[in-house]
N, C-alpha and C. Protein backbone atom coordinates (compact mmCIF):
# COMPACT_ATOMS: atom_id res chain seq x y z
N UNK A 1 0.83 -1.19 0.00
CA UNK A 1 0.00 0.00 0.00
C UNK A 1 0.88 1.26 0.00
N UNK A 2 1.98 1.39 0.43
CA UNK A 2 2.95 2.40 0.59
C UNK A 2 3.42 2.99 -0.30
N UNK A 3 3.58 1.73 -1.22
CA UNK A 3 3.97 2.21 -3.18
C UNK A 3 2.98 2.68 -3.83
N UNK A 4 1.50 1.77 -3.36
CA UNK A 4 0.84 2.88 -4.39
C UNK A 4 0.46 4.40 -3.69
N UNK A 5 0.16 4.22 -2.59
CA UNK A 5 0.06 5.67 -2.18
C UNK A 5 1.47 6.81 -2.43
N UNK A 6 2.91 6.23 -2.49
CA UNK A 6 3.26 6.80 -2.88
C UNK A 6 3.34 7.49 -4.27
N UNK A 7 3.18 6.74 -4.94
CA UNK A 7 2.73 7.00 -6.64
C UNK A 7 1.22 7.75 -6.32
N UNK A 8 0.20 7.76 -5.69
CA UNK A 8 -0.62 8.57 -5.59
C UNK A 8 -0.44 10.05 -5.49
N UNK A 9 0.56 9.70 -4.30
CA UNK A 9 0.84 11.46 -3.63
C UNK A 9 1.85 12.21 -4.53
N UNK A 10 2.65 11.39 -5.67
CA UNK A 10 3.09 12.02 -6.66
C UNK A 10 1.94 12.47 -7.87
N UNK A 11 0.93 12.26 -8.14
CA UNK A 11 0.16 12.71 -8.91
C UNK A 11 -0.89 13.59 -8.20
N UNK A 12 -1.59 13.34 -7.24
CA UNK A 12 -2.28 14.68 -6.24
C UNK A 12 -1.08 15.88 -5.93
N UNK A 13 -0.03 15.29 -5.91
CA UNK A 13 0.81 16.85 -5.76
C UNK A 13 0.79 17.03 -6.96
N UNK A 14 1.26 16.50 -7.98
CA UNK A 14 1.58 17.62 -9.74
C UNK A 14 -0.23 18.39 -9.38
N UNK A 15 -1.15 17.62 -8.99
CA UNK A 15 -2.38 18.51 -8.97
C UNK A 15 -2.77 19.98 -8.36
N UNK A 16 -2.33 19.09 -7.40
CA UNK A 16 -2.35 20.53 -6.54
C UNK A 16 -1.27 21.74 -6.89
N UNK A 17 0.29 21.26 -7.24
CA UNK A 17 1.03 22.57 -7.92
C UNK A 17 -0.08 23.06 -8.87
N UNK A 18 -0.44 22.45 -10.00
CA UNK A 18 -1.10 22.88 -10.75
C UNK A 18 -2.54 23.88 -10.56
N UNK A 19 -3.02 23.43 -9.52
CA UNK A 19 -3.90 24.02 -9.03
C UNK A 19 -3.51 25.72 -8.36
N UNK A 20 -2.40 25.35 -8.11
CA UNK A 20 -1.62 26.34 -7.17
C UNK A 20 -1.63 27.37 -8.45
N UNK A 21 -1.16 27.15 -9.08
CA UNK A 21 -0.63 28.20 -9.89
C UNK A 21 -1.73 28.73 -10.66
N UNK A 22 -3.03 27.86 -11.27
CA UNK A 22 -3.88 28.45 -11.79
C UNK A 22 -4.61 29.78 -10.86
N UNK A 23 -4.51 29.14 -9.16
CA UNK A 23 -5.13 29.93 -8.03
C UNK A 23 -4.04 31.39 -8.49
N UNK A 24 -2.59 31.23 -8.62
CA UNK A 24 -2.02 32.19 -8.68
C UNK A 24 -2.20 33.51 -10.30
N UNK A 25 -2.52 32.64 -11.27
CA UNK A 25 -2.87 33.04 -12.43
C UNK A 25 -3.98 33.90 -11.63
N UNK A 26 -4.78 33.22 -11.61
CA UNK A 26 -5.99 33.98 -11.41
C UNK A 26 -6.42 34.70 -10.58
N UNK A 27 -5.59 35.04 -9.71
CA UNK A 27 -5.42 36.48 -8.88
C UNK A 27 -4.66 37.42 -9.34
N UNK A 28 -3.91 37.29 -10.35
CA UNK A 28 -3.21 38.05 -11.08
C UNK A 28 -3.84 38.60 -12.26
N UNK A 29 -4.87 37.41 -12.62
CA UNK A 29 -6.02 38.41 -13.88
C UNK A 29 -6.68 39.30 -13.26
N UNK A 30 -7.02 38.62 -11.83
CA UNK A 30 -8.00 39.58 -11.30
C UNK A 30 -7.51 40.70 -11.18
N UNK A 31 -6.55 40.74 -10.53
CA UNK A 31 -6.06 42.26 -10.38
C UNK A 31 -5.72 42.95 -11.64
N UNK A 32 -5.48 42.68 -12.64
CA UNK A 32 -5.61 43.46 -13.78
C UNK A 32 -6.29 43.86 -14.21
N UNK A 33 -7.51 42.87 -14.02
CA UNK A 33 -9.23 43.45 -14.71
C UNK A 33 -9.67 44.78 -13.70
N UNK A 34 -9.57 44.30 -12.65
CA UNK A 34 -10.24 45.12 -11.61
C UNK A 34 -8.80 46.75 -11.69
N UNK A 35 -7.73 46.43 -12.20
CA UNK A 35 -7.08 48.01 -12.58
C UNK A 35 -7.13 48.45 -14.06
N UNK A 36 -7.80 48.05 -14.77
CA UNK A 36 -8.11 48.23 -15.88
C UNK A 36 -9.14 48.74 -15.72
N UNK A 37 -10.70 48.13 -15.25
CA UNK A 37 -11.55 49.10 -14.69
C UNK A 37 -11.75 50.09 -14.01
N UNK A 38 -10.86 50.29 -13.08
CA UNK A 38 -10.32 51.62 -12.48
C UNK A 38 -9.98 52.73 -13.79
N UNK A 39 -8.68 52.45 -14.49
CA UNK A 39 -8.38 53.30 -15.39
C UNK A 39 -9.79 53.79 -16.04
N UNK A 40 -10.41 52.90 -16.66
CA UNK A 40 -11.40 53.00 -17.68
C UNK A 40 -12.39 53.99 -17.09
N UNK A 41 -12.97 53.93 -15.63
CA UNK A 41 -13.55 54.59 -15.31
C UNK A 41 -13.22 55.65 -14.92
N UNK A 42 -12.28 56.02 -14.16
CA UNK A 42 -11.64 56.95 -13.89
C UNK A 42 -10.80 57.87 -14.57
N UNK A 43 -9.46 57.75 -15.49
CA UNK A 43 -9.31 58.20 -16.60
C UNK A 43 -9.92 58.85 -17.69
N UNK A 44 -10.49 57.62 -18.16
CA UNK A 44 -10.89 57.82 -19.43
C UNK A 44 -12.75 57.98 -19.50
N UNK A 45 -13.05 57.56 -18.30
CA UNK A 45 -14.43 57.79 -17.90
C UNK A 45 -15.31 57.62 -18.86
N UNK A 46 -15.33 56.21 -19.29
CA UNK A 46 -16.12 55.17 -19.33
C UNK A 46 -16.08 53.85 -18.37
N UNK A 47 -16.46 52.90 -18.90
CA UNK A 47 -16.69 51.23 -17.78
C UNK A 47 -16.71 50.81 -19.10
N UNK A 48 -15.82 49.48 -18.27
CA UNK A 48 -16.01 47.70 -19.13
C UNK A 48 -16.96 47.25 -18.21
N UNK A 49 -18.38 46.79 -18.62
CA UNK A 49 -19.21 46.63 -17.93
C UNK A 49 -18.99 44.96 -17.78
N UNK A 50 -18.30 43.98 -18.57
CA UNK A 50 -17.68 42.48 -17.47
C UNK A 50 -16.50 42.48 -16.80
N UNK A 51 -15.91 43.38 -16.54
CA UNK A 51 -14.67 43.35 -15.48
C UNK A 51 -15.46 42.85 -14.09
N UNK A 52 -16.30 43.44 -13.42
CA UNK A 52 -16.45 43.08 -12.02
C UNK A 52 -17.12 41.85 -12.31
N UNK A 53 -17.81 41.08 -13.04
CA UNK A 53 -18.17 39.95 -12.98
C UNK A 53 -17.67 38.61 -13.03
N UNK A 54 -16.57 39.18 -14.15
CA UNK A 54 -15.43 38.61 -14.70
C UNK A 54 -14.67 38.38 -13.57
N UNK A 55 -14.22 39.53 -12.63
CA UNK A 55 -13.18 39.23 -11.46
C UNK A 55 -14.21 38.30 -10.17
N UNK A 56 -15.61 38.72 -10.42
CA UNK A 56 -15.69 37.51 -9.07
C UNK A 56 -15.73 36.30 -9.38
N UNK A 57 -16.38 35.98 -10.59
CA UNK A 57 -16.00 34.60 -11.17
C UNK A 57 -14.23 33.94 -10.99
N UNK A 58 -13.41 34.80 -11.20
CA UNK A 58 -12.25 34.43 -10.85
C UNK A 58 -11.71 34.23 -9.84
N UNK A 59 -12.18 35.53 -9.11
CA UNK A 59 -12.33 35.29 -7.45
C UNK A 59 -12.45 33.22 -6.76
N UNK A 60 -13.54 33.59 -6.97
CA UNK A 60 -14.25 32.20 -7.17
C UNK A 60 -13.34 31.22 -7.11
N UNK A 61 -12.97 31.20 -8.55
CA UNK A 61 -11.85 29.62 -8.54
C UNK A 61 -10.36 29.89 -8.27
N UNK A 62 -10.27 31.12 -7.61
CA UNK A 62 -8.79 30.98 -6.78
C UNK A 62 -9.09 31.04 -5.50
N UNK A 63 -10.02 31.44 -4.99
CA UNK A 63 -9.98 30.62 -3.37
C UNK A 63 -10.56 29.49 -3.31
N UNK A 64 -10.94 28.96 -4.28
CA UNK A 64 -11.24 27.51 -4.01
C UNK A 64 -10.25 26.58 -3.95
N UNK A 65 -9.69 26.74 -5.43
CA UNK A 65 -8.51 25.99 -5.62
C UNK A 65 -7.59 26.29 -4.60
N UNK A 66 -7.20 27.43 -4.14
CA UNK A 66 -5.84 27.85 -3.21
C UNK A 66 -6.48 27.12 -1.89
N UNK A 67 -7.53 27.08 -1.00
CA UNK A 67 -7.82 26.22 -0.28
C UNK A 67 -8.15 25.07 -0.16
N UNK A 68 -8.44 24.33 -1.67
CA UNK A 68 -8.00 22.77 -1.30
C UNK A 68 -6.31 22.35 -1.57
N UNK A 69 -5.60 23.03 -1.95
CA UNK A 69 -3.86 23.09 -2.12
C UNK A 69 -4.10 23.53 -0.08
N UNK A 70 -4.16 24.28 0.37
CA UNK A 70 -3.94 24.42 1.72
C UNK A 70 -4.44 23.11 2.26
N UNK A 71 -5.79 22.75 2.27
CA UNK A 71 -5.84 21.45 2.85
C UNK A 71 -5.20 20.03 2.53
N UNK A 72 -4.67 19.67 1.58
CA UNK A 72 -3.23 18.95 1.08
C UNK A 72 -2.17 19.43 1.80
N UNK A 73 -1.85 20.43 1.97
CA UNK A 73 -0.44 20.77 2.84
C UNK A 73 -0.32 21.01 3.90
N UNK A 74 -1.53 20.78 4.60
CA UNK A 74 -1.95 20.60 6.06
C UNK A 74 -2.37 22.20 6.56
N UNK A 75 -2.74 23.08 5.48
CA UNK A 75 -2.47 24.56 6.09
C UNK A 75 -4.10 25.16 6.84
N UNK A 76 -4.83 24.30 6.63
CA UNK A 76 -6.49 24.91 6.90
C UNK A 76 -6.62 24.83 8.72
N UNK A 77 -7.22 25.82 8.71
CA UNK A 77 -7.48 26.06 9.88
C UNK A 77 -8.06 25.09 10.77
N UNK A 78 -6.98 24.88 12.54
CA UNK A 78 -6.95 23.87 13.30
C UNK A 78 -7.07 24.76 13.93
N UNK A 79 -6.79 23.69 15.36
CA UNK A 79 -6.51 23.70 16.55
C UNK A 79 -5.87 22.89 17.15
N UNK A 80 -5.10 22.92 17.53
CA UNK A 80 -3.83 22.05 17.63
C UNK A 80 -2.97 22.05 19.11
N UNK A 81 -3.66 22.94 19.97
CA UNK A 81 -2.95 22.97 21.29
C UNK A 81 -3.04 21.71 22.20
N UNK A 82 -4.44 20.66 21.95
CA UNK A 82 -4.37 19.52 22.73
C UNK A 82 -3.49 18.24 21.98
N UNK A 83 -2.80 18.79 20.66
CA UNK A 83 -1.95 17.74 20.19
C UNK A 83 -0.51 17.75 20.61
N UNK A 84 -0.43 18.63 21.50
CA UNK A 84 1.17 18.87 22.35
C UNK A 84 1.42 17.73 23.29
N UNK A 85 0.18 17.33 23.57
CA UNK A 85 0.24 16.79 24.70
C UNK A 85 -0.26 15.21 24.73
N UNK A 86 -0.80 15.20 23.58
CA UNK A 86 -1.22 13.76 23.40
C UNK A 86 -0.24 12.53 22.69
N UNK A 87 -0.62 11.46 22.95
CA UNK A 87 0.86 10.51 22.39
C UNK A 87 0.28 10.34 20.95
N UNK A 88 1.34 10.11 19.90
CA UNK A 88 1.33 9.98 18.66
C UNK A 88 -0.47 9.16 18.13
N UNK A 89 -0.31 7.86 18.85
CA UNK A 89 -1.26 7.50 18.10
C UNK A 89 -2.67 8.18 18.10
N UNK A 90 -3.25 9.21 19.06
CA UNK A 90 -4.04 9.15 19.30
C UNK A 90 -4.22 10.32 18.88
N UNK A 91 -3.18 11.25 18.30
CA UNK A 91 -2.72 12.40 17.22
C UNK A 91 -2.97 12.12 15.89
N UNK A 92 -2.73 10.45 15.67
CA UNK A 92 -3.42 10.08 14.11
C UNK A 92 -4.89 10.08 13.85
N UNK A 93 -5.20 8.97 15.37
CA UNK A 93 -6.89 9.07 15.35
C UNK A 93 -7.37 10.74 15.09
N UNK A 94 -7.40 11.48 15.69
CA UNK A 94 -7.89 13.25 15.90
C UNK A 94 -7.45 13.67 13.99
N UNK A 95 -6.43 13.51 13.72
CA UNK A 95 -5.93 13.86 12.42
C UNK A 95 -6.35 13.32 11.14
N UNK A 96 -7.00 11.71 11.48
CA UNK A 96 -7.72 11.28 10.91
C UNK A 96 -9.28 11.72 10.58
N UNK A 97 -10.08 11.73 11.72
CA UNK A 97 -11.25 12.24 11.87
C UNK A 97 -11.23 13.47 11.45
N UNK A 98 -10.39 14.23 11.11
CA UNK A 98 -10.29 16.43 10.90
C UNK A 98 -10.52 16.09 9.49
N UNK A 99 -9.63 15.19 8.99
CA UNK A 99 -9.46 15.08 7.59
C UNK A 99 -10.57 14.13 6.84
N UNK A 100 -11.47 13.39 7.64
CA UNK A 100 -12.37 12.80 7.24
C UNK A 100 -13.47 14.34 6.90
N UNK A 101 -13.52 14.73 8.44
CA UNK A 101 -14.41 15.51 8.67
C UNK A 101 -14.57 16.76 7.12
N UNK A 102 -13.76 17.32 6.96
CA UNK A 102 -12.92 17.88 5.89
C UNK A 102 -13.68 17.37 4.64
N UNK A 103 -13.31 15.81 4.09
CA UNK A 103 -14.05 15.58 2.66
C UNK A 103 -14.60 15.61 2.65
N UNK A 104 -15.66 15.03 4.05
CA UNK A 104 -17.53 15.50 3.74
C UNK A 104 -17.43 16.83 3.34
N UNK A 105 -17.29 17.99 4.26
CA UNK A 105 -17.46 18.94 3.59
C UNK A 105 -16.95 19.40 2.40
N UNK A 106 -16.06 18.24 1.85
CA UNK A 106 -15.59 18.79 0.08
C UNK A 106 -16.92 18.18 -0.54
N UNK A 107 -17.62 17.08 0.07
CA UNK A 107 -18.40 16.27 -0.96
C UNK A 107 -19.84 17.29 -0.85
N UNK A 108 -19.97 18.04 0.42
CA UNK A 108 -21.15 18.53 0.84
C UNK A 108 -21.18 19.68 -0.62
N UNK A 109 -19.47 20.33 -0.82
CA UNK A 109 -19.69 21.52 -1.82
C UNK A 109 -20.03 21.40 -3.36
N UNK A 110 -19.75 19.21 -3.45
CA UNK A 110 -19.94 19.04 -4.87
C UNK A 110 -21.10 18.80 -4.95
N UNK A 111 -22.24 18.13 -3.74
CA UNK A 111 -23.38 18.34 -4.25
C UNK A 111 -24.09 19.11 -4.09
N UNK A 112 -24.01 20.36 -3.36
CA UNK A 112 -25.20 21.41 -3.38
C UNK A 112 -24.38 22.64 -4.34
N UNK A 113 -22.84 22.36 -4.87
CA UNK A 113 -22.46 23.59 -5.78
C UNK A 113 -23.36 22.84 -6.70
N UNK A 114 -23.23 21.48 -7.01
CA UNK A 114 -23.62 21.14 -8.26
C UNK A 114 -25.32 21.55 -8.55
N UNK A 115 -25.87 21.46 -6.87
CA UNK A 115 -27.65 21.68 -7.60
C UNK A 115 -27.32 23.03 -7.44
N UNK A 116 -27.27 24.00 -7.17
CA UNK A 116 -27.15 25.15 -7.71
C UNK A 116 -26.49 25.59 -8.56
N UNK A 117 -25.97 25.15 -9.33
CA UNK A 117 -25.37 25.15 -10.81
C UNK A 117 -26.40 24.78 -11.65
N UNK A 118 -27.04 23.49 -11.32
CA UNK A 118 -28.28 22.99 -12.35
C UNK A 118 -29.12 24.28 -12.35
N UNK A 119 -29.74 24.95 -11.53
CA UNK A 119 -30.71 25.68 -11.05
C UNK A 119 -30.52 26.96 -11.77
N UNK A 120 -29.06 27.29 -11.82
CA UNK A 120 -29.43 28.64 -12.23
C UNK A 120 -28.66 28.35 -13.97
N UNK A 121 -28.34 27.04 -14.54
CA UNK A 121 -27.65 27.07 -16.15
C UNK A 121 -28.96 27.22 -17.10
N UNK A 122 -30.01 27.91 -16.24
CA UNK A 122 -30.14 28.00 -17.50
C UNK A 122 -30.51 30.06 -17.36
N UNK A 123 -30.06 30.44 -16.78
CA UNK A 123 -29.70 31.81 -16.50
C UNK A 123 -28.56 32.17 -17.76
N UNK A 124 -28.66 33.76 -17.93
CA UNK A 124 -27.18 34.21 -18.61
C UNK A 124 -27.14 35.58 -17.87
N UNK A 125 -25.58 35.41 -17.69
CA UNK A 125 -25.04 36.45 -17.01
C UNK A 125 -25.03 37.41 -18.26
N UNK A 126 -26.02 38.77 -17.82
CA UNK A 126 -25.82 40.10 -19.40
C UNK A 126 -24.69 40.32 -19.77
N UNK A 127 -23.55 40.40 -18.58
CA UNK A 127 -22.50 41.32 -19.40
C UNK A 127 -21.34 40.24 -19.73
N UNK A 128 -21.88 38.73 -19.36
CA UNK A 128 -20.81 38.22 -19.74
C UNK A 128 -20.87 36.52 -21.17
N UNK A 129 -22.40 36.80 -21.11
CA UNK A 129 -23.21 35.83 -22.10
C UNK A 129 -23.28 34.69 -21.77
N UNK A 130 -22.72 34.59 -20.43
CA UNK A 130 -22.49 32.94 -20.34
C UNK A 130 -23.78 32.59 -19.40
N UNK A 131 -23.90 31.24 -19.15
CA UNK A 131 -24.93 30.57 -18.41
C UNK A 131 -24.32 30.65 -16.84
N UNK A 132 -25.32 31.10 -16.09
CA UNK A 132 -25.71 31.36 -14.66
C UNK A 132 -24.73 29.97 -13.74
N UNK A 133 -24.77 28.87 -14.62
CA UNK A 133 -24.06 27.65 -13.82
C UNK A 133 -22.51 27.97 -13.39
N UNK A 134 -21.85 28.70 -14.72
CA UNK A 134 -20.73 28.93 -14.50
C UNK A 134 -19.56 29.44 -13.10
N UNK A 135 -20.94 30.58 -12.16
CA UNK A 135 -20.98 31.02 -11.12
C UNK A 135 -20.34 29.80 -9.83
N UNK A 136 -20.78 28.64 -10.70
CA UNK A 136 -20.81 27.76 -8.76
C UNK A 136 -20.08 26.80 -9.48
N UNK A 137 -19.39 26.73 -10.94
CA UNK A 137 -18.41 25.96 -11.13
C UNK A 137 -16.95 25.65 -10.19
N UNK A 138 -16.45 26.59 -9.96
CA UNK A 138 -15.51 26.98 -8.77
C UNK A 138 -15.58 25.75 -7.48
N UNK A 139 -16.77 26.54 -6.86
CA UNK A 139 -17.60 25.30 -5.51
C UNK A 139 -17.26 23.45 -6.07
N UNK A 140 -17.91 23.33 -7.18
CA UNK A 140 -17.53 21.81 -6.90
C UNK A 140 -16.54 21.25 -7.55
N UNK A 141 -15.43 22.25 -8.71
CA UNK A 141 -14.36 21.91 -8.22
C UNK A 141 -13.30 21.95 -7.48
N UNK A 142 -13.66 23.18 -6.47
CA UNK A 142 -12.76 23.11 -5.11
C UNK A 142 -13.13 21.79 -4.09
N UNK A 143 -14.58 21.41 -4.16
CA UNK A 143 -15.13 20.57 -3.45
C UNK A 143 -14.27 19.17 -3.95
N UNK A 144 -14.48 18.77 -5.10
CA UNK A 144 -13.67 17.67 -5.56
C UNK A 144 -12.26 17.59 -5.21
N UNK A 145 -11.49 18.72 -5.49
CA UNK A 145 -10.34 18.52 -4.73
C UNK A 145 -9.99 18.32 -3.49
N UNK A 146 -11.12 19.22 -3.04
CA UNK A 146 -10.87 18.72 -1.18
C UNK A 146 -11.00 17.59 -1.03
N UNK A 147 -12.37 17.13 -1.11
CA UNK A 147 -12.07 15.65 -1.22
C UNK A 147 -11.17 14.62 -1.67
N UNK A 148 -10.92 14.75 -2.61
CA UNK A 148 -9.72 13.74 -3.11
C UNK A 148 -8.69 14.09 -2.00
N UNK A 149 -7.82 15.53 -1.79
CA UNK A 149 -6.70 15.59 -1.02
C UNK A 149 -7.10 15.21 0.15
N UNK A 150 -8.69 15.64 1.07
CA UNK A 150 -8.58 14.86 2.12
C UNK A 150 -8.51 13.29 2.79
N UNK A 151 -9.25 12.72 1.31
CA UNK A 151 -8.82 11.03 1.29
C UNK A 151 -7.79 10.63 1.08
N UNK A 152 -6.90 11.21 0.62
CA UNK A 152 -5.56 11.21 0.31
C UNK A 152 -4.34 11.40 1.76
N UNK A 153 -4.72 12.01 2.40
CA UNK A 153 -4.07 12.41 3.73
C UNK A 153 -4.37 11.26 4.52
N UNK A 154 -6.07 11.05 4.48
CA UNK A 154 -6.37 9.89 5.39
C UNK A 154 -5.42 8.73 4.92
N UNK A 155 -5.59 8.18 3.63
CA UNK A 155 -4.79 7.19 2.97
C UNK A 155 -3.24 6.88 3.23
N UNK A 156 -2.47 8.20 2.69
CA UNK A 156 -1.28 8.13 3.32
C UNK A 156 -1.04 8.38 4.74
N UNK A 157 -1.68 8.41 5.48
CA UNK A 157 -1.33 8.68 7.13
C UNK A 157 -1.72 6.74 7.58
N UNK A 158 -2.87 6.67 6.56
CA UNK A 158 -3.00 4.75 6.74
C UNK A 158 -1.55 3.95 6.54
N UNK A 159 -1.02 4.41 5.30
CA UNK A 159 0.19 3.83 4.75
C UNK A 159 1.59 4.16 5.16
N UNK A 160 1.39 5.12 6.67
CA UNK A 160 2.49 5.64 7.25
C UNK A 160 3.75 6.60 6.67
N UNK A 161 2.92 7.18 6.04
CA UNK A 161 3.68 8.16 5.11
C UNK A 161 3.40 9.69 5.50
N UNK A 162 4.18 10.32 5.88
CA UNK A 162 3.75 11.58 6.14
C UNK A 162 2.61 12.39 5.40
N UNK A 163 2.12 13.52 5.92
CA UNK A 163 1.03 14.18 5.20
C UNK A 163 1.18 15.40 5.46
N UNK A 164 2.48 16.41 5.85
CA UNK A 164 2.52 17.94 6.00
C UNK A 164 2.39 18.52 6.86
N UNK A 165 2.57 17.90 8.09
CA UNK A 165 1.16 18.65 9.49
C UNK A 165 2.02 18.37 10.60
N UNK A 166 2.09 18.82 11.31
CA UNK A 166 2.89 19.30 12.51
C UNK A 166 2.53 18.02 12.97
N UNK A 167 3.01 17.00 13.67
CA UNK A 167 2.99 15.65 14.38
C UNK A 167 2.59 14.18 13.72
N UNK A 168 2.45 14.76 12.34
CA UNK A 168 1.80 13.92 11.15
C UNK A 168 2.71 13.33 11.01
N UNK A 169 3.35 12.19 11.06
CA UNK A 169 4.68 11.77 10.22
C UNK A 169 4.88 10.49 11.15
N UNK A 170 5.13 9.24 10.84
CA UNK A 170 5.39 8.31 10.71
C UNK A 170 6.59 7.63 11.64
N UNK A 171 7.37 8.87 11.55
CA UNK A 171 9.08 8.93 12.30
C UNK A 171 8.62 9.42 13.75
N UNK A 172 7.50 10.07 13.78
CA UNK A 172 7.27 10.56 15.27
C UNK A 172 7.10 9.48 16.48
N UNK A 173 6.55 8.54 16.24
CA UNK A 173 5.83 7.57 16.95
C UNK A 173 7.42 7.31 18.32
């Protein structure tokens, strides 16, 4: 199990870099659109009337993506002061259950992003022509990733392989 999870955690990481960087792309469009609309309005005093829609949509799929890359690298918000004190194994159990706890809520975002995606595709956004679904695309694929990376943590923490996280690791015991 060790080999394939290791060959796992080599392909969920190329994911998550990848993810990483699209999160990083796309805070970097954003901020261009959203100073481009500045100029436009201000300057030259007119508006691009899809810049702000355009940037929350983007919005969108860089904090999604950038927070399931945080929950892969152990970075999402804990609490961690009663793990000072507890002995290893019972640091896996707690670490286990966070990270269980965790994919439900990735799976919770793929199925209610997804019915609210059904609900509103057949909407169009005016200034940007596209269908209303596009909005909650983001949600279930941040949701999917969480999930996968949080089964993934559970998995390799099964297969005694580290997972990123302060007491997580295999060598501790």
């Amino acid at each position: 199990m060790q080999k394939t999870m290791e060959t796992v955690a080599l392909w969920t990481g190329r994911l998550a870099h990848l993810a990483l960087w699209a999160a990083g792309t796309g805070l970097v469009l954003m901020t261009a659109l959203i100073a481009a609309q500045v100029f436009w309005r201000h300057v030259l005093n007119d508006s691009i009337v899809w810049t702000e829609p355009a940037s929350v949509m983007i919005m969108g799929w860089f904090i999604f993506l950038g927070a399931a890359v945080g929950i892969r690298e152990g970075y999402h918000l804990s609490f961690d002061v009663v793990l000072y004190v507890l002995p290893h194994g019972a640091k896996m159990v707690l670490f286990s259950l966070s990270d269980i706890a965790v994919a439900g809520f990735g799976c919770g975002m793929i199925w209610f992003g997804w019915q609210l995606a059904a609900k509103t595709a057949g909407n169009m956004l005016p200034s940007l022509g596209i269908s209303g679904a596009y909005d909650f695309a983001p949600i279930v694929a941040g949701g999917l990733l969480i999930a996968l990376f949080s089964a993934e943590r559970v998995f390799r923490r099964a297969a005694g392989l580290p997972t990123a996280r302060f007491g997580d690791d295999a060598e501790a015991a």
